[in-house]
Protein backbone atom coordinates (compact mmCIF):
# COMPACT_ATOMS: atom_id res chain seq x y z
CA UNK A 1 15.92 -7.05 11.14
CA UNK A 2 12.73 -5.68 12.22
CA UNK A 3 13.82 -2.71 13.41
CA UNK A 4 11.12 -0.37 12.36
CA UNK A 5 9.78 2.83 13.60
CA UNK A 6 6.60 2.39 12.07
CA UNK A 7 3.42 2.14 14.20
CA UNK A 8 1.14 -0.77 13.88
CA UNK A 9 -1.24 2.23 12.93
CA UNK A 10 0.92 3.33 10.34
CA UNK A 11 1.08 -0.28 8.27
CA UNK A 12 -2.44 -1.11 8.88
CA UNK A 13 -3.28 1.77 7.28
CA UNK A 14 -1.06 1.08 4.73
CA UNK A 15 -2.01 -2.20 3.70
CA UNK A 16 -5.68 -0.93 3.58
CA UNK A 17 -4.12 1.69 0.47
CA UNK A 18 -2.43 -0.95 -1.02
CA UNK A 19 -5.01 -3.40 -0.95
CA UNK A 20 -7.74 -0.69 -2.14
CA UNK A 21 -5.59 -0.13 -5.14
CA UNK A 22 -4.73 -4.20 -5.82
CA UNK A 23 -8.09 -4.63 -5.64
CA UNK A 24 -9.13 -2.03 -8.14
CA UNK A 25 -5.90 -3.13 -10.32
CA UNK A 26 -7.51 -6.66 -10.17
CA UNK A 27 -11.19 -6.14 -11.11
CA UNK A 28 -10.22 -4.30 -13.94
CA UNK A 29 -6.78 -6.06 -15.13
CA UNK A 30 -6.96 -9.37 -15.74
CA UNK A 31 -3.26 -11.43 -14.99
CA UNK A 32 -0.38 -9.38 -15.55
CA UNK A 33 0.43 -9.78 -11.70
CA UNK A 34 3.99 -8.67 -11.88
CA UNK A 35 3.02 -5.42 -14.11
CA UNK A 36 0.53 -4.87 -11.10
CA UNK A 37 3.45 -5.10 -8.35
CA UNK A 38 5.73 -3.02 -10.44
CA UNK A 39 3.35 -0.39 -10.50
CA UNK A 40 2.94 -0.27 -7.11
CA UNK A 41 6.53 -0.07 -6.53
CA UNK A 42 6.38 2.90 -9.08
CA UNK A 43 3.71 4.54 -7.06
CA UNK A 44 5.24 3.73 -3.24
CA UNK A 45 8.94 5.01 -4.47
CA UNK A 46 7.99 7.84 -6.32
CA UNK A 47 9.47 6.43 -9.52
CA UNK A 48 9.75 5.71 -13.28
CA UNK A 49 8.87 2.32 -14.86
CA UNK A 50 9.58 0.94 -18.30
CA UNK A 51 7.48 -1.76 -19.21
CA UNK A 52 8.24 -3.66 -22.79
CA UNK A 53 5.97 -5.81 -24.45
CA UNK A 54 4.50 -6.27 -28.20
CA UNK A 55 1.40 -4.13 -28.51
CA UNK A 56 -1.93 -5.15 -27.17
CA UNK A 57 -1.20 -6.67 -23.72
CA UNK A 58 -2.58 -3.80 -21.41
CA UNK A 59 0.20 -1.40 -20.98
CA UNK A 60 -2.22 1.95 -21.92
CA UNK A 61 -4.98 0.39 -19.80
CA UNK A 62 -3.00 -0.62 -17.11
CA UNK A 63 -1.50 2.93 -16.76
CA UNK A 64 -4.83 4.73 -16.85
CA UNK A 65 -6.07 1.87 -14.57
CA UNK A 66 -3.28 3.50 -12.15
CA UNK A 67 -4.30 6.84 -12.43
CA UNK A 68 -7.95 6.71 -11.72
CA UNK A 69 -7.49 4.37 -8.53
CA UNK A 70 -5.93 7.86 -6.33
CA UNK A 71 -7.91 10.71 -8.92
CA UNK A 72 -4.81 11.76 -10.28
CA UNK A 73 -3.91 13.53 -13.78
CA UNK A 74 -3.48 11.75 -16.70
CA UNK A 75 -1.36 12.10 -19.87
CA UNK A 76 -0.48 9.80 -22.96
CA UNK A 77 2.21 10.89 -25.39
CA UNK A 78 2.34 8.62 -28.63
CA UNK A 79 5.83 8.57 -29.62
CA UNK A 80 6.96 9.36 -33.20
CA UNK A 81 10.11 10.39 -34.70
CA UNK A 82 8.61 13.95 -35.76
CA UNK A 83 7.85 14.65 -31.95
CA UNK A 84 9.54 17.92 -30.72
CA UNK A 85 10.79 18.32 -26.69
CA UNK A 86 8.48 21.61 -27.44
CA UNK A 87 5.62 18.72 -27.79
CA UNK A 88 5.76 17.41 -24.70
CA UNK A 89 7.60 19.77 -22.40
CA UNK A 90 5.38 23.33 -23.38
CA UNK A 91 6.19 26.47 -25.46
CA UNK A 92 5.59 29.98 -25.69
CA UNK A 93 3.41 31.06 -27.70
CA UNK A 94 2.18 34.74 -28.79
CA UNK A 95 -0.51 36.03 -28.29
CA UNK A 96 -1.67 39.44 -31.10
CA UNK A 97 -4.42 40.56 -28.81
CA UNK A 98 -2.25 41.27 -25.57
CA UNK A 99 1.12 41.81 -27.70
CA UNK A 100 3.11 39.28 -25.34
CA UNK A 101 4.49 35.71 -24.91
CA UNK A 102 2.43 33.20 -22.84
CA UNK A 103 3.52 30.16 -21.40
CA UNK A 104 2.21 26.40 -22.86
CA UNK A 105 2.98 24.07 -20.16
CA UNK A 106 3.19 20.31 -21.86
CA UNK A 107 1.13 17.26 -21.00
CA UNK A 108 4.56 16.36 -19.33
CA UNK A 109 3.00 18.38 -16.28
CA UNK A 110 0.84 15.67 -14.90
CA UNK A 111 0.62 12.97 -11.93
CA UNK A 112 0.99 9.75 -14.50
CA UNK A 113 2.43 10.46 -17.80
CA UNK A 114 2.47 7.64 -20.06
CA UNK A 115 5.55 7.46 -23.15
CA UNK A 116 3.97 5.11 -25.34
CA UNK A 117 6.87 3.46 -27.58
CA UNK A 118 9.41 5.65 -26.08
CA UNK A 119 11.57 4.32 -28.40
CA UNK A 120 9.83 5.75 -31.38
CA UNK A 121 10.78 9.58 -30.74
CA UNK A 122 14.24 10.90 -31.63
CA UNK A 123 16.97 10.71 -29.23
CA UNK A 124 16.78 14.43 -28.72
CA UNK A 125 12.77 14.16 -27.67
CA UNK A 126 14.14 11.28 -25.32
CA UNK A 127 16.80 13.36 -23.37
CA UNK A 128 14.27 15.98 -23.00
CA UNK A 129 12.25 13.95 -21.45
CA UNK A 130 14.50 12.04 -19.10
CA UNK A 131 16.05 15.31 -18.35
CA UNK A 132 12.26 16.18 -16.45
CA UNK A 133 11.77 12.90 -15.13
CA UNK A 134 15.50 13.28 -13.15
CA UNK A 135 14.95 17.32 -12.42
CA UNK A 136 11.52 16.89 -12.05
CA UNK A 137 11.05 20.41 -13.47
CA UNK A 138 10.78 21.71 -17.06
CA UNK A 139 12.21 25.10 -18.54
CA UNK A 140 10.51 27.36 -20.99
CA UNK A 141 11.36 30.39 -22.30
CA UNK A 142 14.05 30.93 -19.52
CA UNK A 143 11.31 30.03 -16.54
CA UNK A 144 11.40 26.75 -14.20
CA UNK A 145 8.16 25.40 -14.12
CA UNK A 146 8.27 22.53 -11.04
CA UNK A 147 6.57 19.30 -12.14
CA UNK A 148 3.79 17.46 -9.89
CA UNK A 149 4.82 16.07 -6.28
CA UNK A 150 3.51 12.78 -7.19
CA UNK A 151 5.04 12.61 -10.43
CA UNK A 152 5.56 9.04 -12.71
CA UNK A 153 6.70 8.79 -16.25
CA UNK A 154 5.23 4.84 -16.94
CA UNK A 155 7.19 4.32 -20.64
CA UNK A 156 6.60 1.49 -23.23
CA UNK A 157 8.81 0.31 -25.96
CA UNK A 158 8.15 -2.58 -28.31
CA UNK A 159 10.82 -4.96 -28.82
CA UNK A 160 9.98 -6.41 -31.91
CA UNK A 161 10.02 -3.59 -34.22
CA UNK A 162 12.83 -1.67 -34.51
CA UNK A 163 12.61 -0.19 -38.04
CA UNK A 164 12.24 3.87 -37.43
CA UNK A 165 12.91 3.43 -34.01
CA UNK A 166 15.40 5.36 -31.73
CA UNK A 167 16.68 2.48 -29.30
CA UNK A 168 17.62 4.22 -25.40
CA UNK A 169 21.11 3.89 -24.43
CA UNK A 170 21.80 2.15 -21.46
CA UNK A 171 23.07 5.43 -19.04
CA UNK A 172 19.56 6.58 -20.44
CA UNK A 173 17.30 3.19 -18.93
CA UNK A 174 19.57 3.65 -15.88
CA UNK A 175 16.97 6.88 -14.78
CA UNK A 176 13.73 4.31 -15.12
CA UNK A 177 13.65 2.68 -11.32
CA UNK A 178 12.63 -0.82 -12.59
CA UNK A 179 11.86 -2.66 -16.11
CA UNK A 180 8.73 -4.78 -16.05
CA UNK A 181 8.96 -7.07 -19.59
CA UNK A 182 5.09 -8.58 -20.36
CA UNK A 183 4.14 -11.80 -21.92
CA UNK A 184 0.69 -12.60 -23.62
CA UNK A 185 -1.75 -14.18 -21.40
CA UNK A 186 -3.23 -17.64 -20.99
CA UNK A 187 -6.45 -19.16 -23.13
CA UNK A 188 -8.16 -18.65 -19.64
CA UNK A 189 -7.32 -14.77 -18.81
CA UNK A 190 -8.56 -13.87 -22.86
CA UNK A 191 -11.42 -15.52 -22.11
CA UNK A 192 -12.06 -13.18 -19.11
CA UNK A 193 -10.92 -10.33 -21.20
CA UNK A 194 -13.49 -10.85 -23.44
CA UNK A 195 -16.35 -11.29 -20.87
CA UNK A 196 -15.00 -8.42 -18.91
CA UNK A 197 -15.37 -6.12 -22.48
CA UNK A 198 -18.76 -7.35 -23.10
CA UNK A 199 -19.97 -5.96 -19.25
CA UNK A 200 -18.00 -2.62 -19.74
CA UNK A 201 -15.95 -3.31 -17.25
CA UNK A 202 -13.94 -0.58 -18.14
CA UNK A 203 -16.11 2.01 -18.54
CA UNK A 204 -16.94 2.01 -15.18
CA UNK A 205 -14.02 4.52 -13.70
CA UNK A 206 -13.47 4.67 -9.76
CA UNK A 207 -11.59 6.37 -7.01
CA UNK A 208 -10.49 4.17 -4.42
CA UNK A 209 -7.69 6.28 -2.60
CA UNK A 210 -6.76 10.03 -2.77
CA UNK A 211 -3.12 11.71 -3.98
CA UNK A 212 -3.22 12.41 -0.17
CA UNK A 213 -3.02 8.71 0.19
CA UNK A 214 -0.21 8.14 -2.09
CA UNK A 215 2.02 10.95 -0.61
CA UNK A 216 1.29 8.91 2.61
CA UNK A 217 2.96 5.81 1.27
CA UNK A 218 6.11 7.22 -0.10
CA UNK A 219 6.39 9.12 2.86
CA UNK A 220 6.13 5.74 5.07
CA UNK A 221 8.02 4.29 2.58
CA UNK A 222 11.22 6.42 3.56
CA UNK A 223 10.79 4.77 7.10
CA UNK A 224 10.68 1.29 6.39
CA UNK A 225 13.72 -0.37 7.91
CA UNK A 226 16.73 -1.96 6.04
CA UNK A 227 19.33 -3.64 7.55
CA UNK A 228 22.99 -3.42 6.96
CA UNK A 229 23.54 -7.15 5.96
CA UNK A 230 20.25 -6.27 3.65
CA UNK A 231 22.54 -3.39 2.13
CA UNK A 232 25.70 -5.29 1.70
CA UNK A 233 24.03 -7.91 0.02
CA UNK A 234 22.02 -5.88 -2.66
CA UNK A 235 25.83 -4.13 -3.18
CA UNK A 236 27.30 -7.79 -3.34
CA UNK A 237 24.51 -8.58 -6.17
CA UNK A 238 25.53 -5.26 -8.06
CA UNK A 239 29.21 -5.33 -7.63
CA UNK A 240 29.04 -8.39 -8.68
CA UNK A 241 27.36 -7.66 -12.43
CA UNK A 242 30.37 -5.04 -12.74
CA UNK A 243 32.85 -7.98 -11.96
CA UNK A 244 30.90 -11.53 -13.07
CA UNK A 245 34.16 -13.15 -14.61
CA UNK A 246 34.97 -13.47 -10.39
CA UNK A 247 31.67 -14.50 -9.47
CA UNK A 248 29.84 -16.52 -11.97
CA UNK A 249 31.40 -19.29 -14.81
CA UNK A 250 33.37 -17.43 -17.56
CA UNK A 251 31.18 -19.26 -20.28
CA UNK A 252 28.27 -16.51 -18.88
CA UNK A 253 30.85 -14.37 -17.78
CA UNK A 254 31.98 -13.47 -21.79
CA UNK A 255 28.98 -12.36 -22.83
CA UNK A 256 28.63 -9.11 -20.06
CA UNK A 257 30.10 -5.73 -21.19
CA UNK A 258 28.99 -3.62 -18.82
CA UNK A 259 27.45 -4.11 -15.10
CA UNK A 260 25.08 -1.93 -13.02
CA UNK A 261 25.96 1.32 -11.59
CA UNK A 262 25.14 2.87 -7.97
CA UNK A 263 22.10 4.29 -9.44
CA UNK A 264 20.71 0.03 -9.09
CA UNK A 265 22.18 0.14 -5.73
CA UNK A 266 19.76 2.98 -4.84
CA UNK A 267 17.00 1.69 -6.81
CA UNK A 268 17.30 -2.27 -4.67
CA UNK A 269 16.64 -0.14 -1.84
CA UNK A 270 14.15 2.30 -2.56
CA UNK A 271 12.25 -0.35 -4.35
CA UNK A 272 12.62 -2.81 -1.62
CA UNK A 273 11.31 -0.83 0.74
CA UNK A 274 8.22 0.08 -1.12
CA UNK A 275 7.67 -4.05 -2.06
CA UNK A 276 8.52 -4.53 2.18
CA UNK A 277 5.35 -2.15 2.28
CA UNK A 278 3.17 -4.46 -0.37
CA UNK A 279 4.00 -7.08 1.40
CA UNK A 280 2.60 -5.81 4.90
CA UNK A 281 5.89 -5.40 6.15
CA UNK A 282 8.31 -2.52 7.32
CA UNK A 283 11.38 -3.95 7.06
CA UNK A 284 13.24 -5.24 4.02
CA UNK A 285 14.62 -9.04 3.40
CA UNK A 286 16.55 -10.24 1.20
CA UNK A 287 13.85 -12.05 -0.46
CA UNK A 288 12.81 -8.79 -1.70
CA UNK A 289 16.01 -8.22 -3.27
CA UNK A 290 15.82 -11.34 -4.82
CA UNK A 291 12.35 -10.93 -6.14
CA UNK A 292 13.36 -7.62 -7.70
CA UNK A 293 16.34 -8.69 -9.40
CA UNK A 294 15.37 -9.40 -12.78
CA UNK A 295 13.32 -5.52 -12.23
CA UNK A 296 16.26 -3.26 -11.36
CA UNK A 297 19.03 -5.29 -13.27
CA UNK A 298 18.02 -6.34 -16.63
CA UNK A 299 18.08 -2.49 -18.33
CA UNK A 300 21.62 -2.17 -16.85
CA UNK A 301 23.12 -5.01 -17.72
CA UNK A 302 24.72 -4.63 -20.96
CA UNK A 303 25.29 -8.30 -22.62
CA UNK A 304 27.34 -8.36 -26.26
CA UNK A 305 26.50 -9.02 -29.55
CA UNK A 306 27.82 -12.58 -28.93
CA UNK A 307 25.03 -13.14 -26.64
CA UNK A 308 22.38 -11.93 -28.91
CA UNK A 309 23.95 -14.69 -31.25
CA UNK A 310 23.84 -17.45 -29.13
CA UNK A 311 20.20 -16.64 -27.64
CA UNK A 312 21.79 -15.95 -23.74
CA UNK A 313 19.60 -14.13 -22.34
CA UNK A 314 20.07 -11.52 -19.19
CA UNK A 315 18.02 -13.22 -16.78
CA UNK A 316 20.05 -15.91 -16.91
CA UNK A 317 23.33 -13.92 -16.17
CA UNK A 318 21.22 -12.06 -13.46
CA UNK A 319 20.17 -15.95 -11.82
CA UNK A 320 23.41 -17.32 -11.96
CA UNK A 321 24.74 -13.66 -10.03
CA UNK A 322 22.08 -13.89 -7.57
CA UNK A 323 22.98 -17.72 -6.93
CA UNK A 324 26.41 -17.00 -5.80
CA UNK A 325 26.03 -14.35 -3.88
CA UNK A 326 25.61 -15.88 0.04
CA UNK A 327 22.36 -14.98 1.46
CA UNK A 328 23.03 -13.10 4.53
C-alpha cells in the first residue's frame, strides 16, 4: 500500500503548500470545510469543480480567495442567456487604422476562471465553454490559442431557480472532476462573518505560494501511489451505479437511470491522489474513495422523475452503493 516513490523531502514540502494555502483559505473563509478540500483537489489535479448552492454562501469569494493564495489570474463570467461563446472565448476584431483583423483573446484565458450560474447561459455558450475546459485551448478566427498550464474553470449553478435557466446535461457535468453542493452556515460562523467584515478581513489580499508551487503539486500528485485493490474497488463502486438493481435493494434500485461512466473512474483516482496529498500522504486508501464519493458521483448519477417525486435523494443511492461494495 505504501508503495511510493516520493521522498520524505518531496511530501514535507508538500504539506508546507497545502497547509500555506488551508491556512489562508481559513483566515479568510469562515466554515465551508468541504468547499475548502474540494478546491484543493481542484488545484492538486489540475481540474474543474462545480459547486451549487443558493446565492450568498461564498462561492465568488471563495474562488478569488483561491486565486490570490499562488498570485494567479483571475476571471468572473456572470452567466446570462444573451452571453455569446465570442464573450468569453475572444474575437477578432478590426482595426481602420492598420486595415487588418486582430485577435481578442477572452477572459476564458486565465489561471482561475469562475462561471457564475453556469446554468444561466444558453446551451450553445455552455458547450463552448466545456469544449476549452476539455481541449484546454480556444480557436479564433482559424488560430489555436493554448489556454494557461494551471488552468481551472470553478462553475456555480443555483438550484432553486430554474426559470430562464439552461439546465447542463449530464454527459456535460461528466467534464467537471467533482461537485461540491453548499449549505448555509451555523448562527456561530455568521457571527464571525460579520466580525470578520467589520475588520476588512477581506481587503487584505496575500500571496502565500507561487504558480511554481502549484505546478509542483500536480506534478507530485502524478506520483502518489495507488494500489490495485485501491483501483478495483473505486471500479467496483462505479460499476456498480451502472448496475445497482445487482448491488443495492430494488426499492433504491428503481429510481437510477443512468450510472457513472469511466470518466468517474479516472476522476476517483486523480482526485484521490491529490486528497492522499492533503492528507500528508502518498499513497491512496480506500477511505479516500469513500470520502469522495458523494464528490465524483452525484453529477453522474442520473435518478428519475419518480425519485424527484418521492424526495430520494442521490446520496442516498450513492451510501447504500458504497455500503455493499467490500472494502478491500
Amino acid at each position: 500500500m505504501k508503495n511510493s516513490n516520493i521522498s520524505i523531502e518531496e511530501i514535507q514540502k508538500s504539506n508546507e503548500i497545502i497547509s500555506l494555502i488551508s491556512n489562508y483559505y481559513t483566515s479568510r473563509i469562515v466554515g465551508q470545510n468541504n468547499l475548502k478540500i474540494s478546491l484543493l483537489i481542484s488545484l492538486i489535479a489540475n481540474g474543474h469543480i462545480l459547486v451549487e448552492s443558493v446565492p450568498g454562501l461564498a462561492k465568488t469569494t471563495a474562488a478569488k480567495v483561491l486565486t490570490e493564495s499562488c498570485g494567479g489570474k483571475f476571471s468572473r463570467i456572470q452567466c446570462t442567456p444573451d452571453l455569446l461563446p465570442s464573450d468569453i472565448m475572444g474575437t477578432q476584431t478590426y482595426n481602420a487604422k492598420t486595415a487588418e483583423f486582430e485577435t481578442k483573446i477572452g477572459p476564458v484565458c486565465a489561471n482561475f476562471v469562475l462561471l457564475d450560474e453556469i446554468n444561466r447561459s444558453s446551451s450553445k455558450t455552455q458547450s463552448a465553454m466545456l469544449e476549452a475546459m476539455q481541449e484546454r485551448q480556444v480557436s479564433i478566427g482559424g488560430e489555436i490559442y493554448k489556454l494557461p498550464e494551471i488552468f481551472i474553470v470553478i462553475a456555480t449553478q443555483n438550484p432553486i431557480e430554474q426559470e430562464g435557466t439552461y439546465l447542463l446535461s449530464e454527459a456535460q457535468q461528466d467534464r467537471f472532476i467533482i461537485k461540491e453542493t453548499l449549505h448555509y452556515p451555523t448562527a456561530n460562523e455568521e457571527l464571525e462573518v460579520l466580525n470578520r467584515i467589520e475588520r476588512d478581513v477581506f481587503e487584505h489580499k496575500q500571496k502565500v505560494v507561487s504558480l511554481k508551487d502549484i505546478k509542483y503539486l500536480q506534478e507530485l500528485c502524478k506520483k502518489v501511489y495507488m494500489d490495485d485493490s485501491v483501483k478495483k474497488y473505486l471500479i467496483s463502486i462505479v460499476y456498480s451505479t451502472r448496475n445497482a438493481s445487482k448491488v443495492i435493494d430494488p426499492n433504491l434500485a428503481k429510481y437510477v437511470t443512468n450510472g457513472a461512466s469511466t470518466r468517474a473512474s479516472i476522476a476517483f483516482m486523480e482526485a484521490g491522489k491529490a486528497l492522499a496529498l492533503i492528507n500528508g500522504r502518498t499513497y491512496v486508501t480506500p477511505d479516500d474513495i469513500k470520502a469522495l464519493s458523494y464528490s465524483i458521483l452525484r453529477h453522474r448519477i442520473s435518478l428519475n422523475f419518480e425519485a424527484l417525486a418521492d424526495e430520494v435523494k442521490v446520496e442516498t443511492i450513492i451510501d447504500a452503493i458504497i455500503s455493499s461494495i467490500k472494502v478491500p
